[in-house]
C-alpha atoms as a PDB file:
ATOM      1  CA  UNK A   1       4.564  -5.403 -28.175  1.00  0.00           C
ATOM      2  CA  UNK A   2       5.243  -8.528 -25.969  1.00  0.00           C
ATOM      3  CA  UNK A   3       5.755  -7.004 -23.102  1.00  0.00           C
ATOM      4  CA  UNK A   4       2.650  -4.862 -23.062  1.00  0.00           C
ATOM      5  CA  UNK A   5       0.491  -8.249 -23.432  1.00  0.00           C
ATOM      6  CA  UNK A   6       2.289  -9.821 -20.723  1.00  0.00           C
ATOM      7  CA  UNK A   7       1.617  -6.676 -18.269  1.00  0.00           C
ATOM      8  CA  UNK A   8      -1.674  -7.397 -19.134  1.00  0.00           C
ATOM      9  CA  UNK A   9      -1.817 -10.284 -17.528  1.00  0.00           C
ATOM     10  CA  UNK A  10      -0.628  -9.561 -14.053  1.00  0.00           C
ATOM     11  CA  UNK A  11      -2.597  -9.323 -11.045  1.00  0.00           C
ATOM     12  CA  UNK A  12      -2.176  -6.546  -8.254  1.00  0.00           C
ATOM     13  CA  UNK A  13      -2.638  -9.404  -5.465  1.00  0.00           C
ATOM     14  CA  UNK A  14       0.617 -10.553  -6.256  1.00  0.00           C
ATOM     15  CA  UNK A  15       3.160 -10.837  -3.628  1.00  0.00           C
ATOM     16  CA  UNK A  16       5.209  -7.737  -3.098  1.00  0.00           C
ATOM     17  CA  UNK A  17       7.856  -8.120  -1.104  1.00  0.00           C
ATOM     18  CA  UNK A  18      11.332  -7.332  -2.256  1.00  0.00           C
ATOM     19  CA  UNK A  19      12.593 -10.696  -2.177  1.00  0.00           C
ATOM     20  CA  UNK A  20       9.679 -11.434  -5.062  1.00  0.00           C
ATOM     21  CA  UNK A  21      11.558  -9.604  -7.886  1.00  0.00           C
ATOM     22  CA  UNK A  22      15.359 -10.813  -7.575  1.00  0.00           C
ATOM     23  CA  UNK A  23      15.372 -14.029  -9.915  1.00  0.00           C
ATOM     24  CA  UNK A  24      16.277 -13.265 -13.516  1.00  0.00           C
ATOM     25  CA  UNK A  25      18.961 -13.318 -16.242  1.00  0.00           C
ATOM     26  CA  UNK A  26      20.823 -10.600 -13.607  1.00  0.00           C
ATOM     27  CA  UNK A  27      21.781 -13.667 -11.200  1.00  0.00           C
ATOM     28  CA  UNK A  28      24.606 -14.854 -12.376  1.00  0.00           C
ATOM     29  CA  UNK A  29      26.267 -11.273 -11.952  1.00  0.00           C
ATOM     30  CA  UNK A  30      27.627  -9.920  -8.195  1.00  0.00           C
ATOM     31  CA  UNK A  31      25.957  -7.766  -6.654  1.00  0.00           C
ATOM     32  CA  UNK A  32      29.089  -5.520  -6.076  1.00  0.00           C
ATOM     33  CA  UNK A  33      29.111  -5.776  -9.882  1.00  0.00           C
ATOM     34  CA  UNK A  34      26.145  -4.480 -10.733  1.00  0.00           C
ATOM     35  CA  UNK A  35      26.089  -1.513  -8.147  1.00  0.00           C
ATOM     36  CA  UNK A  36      29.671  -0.761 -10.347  1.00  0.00           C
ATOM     37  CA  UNK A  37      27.225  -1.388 -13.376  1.00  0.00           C
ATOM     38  CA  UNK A  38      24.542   0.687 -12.698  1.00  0.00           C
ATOM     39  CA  UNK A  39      25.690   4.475 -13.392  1.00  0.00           C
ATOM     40  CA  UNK A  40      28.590   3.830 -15.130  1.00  0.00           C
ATOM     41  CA  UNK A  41      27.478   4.900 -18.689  1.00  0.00           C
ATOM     42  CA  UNK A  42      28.179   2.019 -20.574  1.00  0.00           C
ATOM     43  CA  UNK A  43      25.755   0.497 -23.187  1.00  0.00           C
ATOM     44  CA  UNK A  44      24.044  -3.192 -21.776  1.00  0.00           C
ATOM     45  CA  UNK A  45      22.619  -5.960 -23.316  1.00  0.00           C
ATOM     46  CA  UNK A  46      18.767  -5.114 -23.351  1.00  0.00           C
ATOM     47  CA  UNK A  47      15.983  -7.691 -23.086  1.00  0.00           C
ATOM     48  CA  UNK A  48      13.060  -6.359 -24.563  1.00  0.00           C
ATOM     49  CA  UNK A  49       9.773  -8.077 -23.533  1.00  0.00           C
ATOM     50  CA  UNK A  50      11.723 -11.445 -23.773  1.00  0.00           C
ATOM     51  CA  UNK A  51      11.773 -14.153 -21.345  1.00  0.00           C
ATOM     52  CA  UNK A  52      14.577 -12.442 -19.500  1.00  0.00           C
ATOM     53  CA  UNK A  53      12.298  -9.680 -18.036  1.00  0.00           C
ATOM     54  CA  UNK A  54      11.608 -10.190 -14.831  1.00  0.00           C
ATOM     55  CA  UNK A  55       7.782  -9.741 -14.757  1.00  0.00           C
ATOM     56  CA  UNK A  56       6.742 -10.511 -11.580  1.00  0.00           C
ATOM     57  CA  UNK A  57       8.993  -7.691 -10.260  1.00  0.00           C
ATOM     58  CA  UNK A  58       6.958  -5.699 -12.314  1.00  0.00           C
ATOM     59  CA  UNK A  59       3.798  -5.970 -10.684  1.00  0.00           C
ATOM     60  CA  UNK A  60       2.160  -2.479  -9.833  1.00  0.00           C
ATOM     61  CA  UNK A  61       1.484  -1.699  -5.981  1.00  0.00           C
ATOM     62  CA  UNK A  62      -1.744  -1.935  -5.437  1.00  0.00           C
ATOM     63  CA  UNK A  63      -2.900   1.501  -4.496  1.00  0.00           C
ATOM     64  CA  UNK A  64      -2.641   1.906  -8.390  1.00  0.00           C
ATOM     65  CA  UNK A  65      -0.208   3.739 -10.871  1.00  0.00           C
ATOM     66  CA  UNK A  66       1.093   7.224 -10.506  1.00  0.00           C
ATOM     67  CA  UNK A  67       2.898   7.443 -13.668  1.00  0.00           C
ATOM     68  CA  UNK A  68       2.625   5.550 -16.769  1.00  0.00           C
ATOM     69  CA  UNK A  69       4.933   6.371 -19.538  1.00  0.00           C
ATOM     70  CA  UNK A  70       7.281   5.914 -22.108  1.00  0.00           C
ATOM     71  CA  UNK A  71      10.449   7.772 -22.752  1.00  0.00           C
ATOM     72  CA  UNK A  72      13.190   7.793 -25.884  1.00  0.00           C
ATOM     73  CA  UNK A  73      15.774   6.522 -23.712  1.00  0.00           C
ATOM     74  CA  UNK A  74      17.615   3.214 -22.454  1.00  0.00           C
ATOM     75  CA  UNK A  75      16.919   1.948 -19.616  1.00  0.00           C
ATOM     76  CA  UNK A  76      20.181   2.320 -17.979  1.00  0.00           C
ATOM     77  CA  UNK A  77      20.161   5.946 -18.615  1.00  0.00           C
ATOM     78  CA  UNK A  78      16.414   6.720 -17.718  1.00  0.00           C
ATOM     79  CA  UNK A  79      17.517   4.729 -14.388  1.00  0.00           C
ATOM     80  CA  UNK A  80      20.647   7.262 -14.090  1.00  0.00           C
ATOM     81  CA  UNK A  81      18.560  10.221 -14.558  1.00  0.00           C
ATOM     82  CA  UNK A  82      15.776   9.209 -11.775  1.00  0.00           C
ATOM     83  CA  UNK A  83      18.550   7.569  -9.388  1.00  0.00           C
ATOM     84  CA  UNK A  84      22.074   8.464  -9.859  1.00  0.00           C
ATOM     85  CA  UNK A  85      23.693   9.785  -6.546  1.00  0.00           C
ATOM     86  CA  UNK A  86      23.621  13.682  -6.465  1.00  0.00           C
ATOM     87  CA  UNK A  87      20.604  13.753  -9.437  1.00  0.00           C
ATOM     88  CA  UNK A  88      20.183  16.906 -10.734  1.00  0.00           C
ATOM     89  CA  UNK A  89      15.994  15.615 -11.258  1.00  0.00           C
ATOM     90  CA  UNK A  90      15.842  14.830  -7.415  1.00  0.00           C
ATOM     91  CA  UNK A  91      16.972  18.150  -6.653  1.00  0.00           C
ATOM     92  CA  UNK A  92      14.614  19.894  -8.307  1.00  0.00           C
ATOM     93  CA  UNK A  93      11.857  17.721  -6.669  1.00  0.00           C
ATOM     94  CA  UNK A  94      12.768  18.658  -3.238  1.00  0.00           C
ATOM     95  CA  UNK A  95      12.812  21.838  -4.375  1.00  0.00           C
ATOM     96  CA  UNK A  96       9.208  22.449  -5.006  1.00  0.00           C
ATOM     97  CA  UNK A  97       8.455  19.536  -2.308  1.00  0.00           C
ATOM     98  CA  UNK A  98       9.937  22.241  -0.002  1.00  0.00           C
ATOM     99  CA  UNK A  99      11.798  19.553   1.186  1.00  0.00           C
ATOM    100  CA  UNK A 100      14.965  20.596   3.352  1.00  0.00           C
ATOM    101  CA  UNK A 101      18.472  18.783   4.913  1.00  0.00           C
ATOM    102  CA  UNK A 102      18.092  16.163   2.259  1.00  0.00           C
ATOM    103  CA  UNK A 103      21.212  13.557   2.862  1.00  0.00           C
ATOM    104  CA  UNK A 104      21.260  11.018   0.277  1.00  0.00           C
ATOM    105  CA  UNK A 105      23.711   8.226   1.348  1.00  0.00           C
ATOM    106  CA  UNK A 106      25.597   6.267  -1.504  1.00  0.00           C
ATOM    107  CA  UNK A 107      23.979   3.307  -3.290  1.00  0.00           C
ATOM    108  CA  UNK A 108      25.839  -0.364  -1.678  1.00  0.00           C
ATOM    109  CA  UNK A 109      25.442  -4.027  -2.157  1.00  0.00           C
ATOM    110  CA  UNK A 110      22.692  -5.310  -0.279  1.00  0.00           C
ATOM    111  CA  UNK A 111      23.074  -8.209   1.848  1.00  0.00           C
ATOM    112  CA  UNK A 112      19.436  -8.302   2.102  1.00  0.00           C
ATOM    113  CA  UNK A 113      18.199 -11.462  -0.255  1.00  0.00           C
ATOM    114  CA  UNK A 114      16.383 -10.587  -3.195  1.00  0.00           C
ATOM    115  CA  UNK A 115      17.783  -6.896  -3.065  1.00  0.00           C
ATOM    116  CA  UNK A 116      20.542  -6.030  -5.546  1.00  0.00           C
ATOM    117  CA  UNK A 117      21.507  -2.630  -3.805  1.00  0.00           C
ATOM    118  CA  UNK A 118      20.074  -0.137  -1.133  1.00  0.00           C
ATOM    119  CA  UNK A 119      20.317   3.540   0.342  1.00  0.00           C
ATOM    120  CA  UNK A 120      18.860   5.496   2.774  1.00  0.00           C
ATOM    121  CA  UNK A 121      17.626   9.116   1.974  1.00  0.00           C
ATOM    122  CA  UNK A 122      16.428  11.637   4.755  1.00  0.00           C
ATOM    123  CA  UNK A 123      14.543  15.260   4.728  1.00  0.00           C
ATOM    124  CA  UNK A 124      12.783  17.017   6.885  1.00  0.00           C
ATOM    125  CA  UNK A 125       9.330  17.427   5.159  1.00  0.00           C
ATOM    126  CA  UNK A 126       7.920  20.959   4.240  1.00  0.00           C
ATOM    127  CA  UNK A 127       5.559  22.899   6.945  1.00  0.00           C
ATOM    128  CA  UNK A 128       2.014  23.161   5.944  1.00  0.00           C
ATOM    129  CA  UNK A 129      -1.190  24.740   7.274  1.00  0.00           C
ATOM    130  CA  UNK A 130      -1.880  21.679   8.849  1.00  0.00           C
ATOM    131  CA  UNK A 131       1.355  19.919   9.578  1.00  0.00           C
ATOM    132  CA  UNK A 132       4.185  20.915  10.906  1.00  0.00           C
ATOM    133  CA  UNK A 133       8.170  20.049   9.400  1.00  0.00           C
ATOM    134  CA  UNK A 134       9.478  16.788  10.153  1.00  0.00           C
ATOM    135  CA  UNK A 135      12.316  13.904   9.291  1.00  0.00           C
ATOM    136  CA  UNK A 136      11.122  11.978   6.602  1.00  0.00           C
ATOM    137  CA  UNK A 137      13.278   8.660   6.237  1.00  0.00           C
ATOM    138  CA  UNK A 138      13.348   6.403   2.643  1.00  0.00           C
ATOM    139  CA  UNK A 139      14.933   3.017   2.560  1.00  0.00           C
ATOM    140  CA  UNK A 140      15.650   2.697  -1.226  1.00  0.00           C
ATOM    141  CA  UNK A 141      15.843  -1.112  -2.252  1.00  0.00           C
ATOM    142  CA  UNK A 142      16.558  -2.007  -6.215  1.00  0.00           C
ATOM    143  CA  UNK A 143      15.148  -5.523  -6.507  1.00  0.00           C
ATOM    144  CA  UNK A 144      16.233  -5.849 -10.072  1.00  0.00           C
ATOM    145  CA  UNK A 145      19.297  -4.066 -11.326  1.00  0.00           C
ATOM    146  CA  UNK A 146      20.152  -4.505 -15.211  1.00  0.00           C
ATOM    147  CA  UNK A 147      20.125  -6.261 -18.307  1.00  0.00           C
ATOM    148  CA  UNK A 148      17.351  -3.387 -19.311  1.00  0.00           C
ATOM    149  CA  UNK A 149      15.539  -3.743 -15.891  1.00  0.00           C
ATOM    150  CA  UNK A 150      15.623  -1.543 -12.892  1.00  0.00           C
ATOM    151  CA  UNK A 151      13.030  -1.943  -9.899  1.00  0.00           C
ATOM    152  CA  UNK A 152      13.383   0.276  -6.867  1.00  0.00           C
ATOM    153  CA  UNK A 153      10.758   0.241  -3.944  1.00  0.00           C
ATOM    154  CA  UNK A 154      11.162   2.935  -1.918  1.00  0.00           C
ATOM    155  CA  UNK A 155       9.452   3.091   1.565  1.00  0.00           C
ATOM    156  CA  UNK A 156       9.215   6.631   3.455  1.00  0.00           C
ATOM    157  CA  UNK A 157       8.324   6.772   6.820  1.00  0.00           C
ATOM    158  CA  UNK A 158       7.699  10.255   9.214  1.00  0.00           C
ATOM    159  CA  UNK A 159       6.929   8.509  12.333  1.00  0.00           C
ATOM    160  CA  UNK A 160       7.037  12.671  14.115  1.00  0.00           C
ATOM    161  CA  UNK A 161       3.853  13.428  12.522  1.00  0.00           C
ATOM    162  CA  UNK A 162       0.254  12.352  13.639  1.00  0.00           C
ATOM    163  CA  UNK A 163       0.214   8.874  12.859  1.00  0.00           C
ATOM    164  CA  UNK A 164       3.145   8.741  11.457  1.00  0.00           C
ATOM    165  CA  UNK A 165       4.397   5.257  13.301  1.00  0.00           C
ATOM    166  CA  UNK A 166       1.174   3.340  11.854  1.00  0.00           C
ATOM    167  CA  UNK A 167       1.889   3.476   8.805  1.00  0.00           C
ATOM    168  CA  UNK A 168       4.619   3.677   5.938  1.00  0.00           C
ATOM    169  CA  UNK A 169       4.459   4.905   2.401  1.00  0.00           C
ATOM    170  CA  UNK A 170       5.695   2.035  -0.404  1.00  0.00           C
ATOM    171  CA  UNK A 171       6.157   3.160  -3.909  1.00  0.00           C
ATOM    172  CA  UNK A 172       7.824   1.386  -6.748  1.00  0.00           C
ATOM    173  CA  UNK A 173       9.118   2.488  -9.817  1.00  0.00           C
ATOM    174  CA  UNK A 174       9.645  -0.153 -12.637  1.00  0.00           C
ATOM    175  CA  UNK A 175      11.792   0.916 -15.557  1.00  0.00           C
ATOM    176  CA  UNK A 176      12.241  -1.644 -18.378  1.00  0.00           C
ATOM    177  CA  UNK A 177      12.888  -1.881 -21.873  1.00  0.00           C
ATOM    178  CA  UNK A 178       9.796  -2.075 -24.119  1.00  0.00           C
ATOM    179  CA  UNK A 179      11.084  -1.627 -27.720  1.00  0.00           C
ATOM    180  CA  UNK A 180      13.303   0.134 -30.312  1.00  0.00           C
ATOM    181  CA  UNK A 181      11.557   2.632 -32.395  1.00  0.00           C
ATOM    182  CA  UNK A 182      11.606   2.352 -36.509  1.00  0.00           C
ATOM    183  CA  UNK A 183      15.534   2.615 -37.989  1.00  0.00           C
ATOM    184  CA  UNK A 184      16.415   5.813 -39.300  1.00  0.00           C
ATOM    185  CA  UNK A 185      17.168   5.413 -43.479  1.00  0.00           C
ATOM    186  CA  UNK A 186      20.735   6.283 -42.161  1.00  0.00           C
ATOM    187  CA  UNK A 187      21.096   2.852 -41.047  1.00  0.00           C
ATOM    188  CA  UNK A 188      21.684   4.058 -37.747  1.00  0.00           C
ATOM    189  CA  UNK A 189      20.529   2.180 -34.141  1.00  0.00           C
ATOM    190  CA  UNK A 190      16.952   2.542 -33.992  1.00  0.00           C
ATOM    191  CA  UNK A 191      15.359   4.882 -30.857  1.00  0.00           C
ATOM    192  CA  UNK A 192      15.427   2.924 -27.978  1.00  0.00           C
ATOM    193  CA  UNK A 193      12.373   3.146 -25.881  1.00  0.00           C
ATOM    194  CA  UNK A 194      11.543   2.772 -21.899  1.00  0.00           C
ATOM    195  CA  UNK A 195       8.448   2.298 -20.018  1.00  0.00           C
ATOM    196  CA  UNK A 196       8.526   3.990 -16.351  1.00  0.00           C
ATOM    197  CA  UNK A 197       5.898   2.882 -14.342  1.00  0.00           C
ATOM    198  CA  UNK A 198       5.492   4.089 -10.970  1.00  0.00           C
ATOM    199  CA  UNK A 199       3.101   2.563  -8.398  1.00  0.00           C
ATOM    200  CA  UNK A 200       2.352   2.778  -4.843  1.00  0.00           C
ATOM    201  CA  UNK A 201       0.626   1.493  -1.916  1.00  0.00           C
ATOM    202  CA  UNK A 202      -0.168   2.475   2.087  1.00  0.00           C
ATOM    203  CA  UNK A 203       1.254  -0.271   4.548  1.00  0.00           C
ATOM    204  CA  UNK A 204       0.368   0.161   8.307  1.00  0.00           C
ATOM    205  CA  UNK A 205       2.225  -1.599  10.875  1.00  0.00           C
ATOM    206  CA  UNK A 206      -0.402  -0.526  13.467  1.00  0.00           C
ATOM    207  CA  UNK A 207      -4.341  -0.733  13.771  1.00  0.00           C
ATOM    208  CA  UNK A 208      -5.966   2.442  13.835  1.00  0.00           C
ATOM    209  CA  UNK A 209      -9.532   3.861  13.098  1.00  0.00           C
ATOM    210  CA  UNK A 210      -8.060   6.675  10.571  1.00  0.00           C
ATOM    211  CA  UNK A 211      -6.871   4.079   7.792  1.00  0.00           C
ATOM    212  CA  UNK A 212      -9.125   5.505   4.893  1.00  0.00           C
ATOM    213  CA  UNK A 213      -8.189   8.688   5.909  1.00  0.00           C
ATOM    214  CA  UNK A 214      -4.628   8.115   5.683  1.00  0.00           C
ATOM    215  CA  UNK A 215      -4.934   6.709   2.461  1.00  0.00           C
ATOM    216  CA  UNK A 216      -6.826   8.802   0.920  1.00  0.00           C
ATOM    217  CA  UNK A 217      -4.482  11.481   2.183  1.00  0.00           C
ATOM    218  CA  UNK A 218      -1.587   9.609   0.792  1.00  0.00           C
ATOM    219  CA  UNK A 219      -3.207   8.911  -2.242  1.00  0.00           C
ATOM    220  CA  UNK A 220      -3.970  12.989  -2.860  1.00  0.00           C
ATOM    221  CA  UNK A 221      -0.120  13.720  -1.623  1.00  0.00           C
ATOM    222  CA  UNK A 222       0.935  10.960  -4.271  1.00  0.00           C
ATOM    223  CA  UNK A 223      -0.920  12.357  -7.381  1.00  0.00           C
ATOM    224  CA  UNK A 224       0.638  15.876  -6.752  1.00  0.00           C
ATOM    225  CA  UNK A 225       3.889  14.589  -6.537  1.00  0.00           C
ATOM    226  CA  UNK A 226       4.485  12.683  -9.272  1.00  0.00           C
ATOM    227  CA  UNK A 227       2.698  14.866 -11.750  1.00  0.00           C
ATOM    228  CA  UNK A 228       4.976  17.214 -10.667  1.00  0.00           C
ATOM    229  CA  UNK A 229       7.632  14.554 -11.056  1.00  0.00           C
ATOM    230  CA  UNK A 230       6.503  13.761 -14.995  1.00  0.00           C
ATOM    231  CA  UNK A 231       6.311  17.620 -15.557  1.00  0.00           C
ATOM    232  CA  UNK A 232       9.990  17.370 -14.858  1.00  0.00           C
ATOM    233  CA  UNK A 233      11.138  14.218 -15.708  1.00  0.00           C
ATOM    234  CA  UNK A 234      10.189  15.751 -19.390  1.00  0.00           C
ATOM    235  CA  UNK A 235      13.136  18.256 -19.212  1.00  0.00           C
ATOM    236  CA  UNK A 236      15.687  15.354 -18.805  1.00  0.00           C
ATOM    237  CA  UNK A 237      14.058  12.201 -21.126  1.00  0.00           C
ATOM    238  CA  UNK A 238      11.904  12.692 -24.234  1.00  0.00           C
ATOM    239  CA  UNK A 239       8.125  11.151 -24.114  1.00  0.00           C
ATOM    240  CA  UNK A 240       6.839   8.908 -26.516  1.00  0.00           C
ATOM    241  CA  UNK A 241       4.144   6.976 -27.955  1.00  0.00           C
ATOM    242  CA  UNK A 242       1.533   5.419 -25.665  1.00  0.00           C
ATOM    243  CA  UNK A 243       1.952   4.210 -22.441  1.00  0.00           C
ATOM    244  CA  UNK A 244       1.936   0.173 -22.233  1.00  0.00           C
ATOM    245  CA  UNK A 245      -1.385  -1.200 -21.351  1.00  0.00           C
ATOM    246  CA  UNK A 246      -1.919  -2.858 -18.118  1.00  0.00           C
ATOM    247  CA  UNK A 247      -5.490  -3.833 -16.709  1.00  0.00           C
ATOM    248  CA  UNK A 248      -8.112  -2.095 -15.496  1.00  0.00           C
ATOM    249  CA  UNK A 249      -7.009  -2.840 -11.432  1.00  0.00           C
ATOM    250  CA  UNK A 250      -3.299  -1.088 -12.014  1.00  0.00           C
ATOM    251  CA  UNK A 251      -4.680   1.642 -13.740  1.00  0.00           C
ATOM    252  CA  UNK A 252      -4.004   5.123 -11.779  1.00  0.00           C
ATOM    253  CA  UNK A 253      -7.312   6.049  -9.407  1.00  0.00           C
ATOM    254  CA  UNK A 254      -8.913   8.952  -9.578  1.00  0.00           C
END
């Protein structure tokens, strides 16, 4: 597939700011349109591993992937499922995350540049042996909205907890057409099919002495997560195939 050659190619020492992963066939729309766009349930033109994809939005954080898959879905609606306001997916995350008081606020036209639409989402984290409950706050950013791309980056800060104001937790989640499967012999569409690819990094605003062990924490908090999150995911979007290959450097650490 084209798109899984061009993956390929990227490098995680890419920039990776939001503002990297705006410019694609999606500029000539609003932004007010395509927050309208975005949940609304209508088919879209898909671009396919064509020059329209936006690929340098697509490069994986560098802390490495967390998920890696393919799903018999559109984009659009594989976007809905994750991100829709009031997702019946997200609840069940917090759920087991234990997570409590979770306000999502609705999705609006960002007047950020290079960000199509934003929300904020607050929790108060679950109590542990070791840590105690505290507000967790995500600033949600889609930095490519459409025409069979979505890109959110989503960046969750505690700044109650030990350590919590060094540092903040970045993780993106690229969904994107790769394909149509095989027509059926009823001459009927063929399957679409989605990559998700979710990736994630540690940024720290402050020096401190207890960076590894923050990442490495993160990291082990990550991985728990999200295969939680594919265990799930499952109930609401059929896996398929393999995932698309990306090098060695954005493959998933162990």
């Amino acid at each position: 597939m084209a798109v899984t050659a061009e993956l390929g190619k990227l490098s995680l020492d890419a920039p990776e700011t939001a503002a990297n992963g705006s410019q694609s066939v999606q500029k000539a729309k609003s932004k007010d349109r395509v927050v309208a766009e975005m949940f609304d349930g209508k088919e879209e033109d898909v671009v396919a591993g064509g020059a329209g994809l936006n690929f340098e939005a697509l490069v994986p954080f560098k802390g490495g992937l967390l998920v890696n898959q393919q799903y018999a879905v559109t984009p659009k609606q594989l976007n809905k499922i994750i991100f829709e306001q009031g997702s019946a997916l997200q609840e069940e995350i917090r759920a087991i995350k234990g997570a409590t008081q979770r306000v999502e606020f609705p999705w609006f036209p960002s007047p950020e540049e290079g960000v199509w639409a934003e929300r904020t989402v607050t929790y108060m984290t679950a109590t542990t042996k070791v840590l105690k409950s505290a507000r967790a706050l995500e600033s949600q950013k889609y930095i490519a909205a459409g025409d069979g791309l979505y890109v959110v980056v989503i960046s969750t800060a505690v700044p109650d907890l030990p350590m919590g104001q060094k540092f903040t937790t970045e993780v993106k989640f690229a969904i994107f057409a790769v394909a149509s499967g095989s027509a059926p012999a009823s001459g009927e569409k063929p399957q679409p099919i989605t990559a998700l690819q979710v990736s994630y990094q540690t940024a720290f605003s402050k020096s401190t002495m207890m960076k590894s062990v923050i990442k490495k924490g993160t990291e082990e908090s990550l991985s728990e997560t999200y295969d939680e999150f594919q265990k799930l995911l499952a109930k609401y979007a059929t896996l398929v195939g393999d995932p698309p290959r990306l090098s060695d450097s954005g493959k998933r650490k162990k």
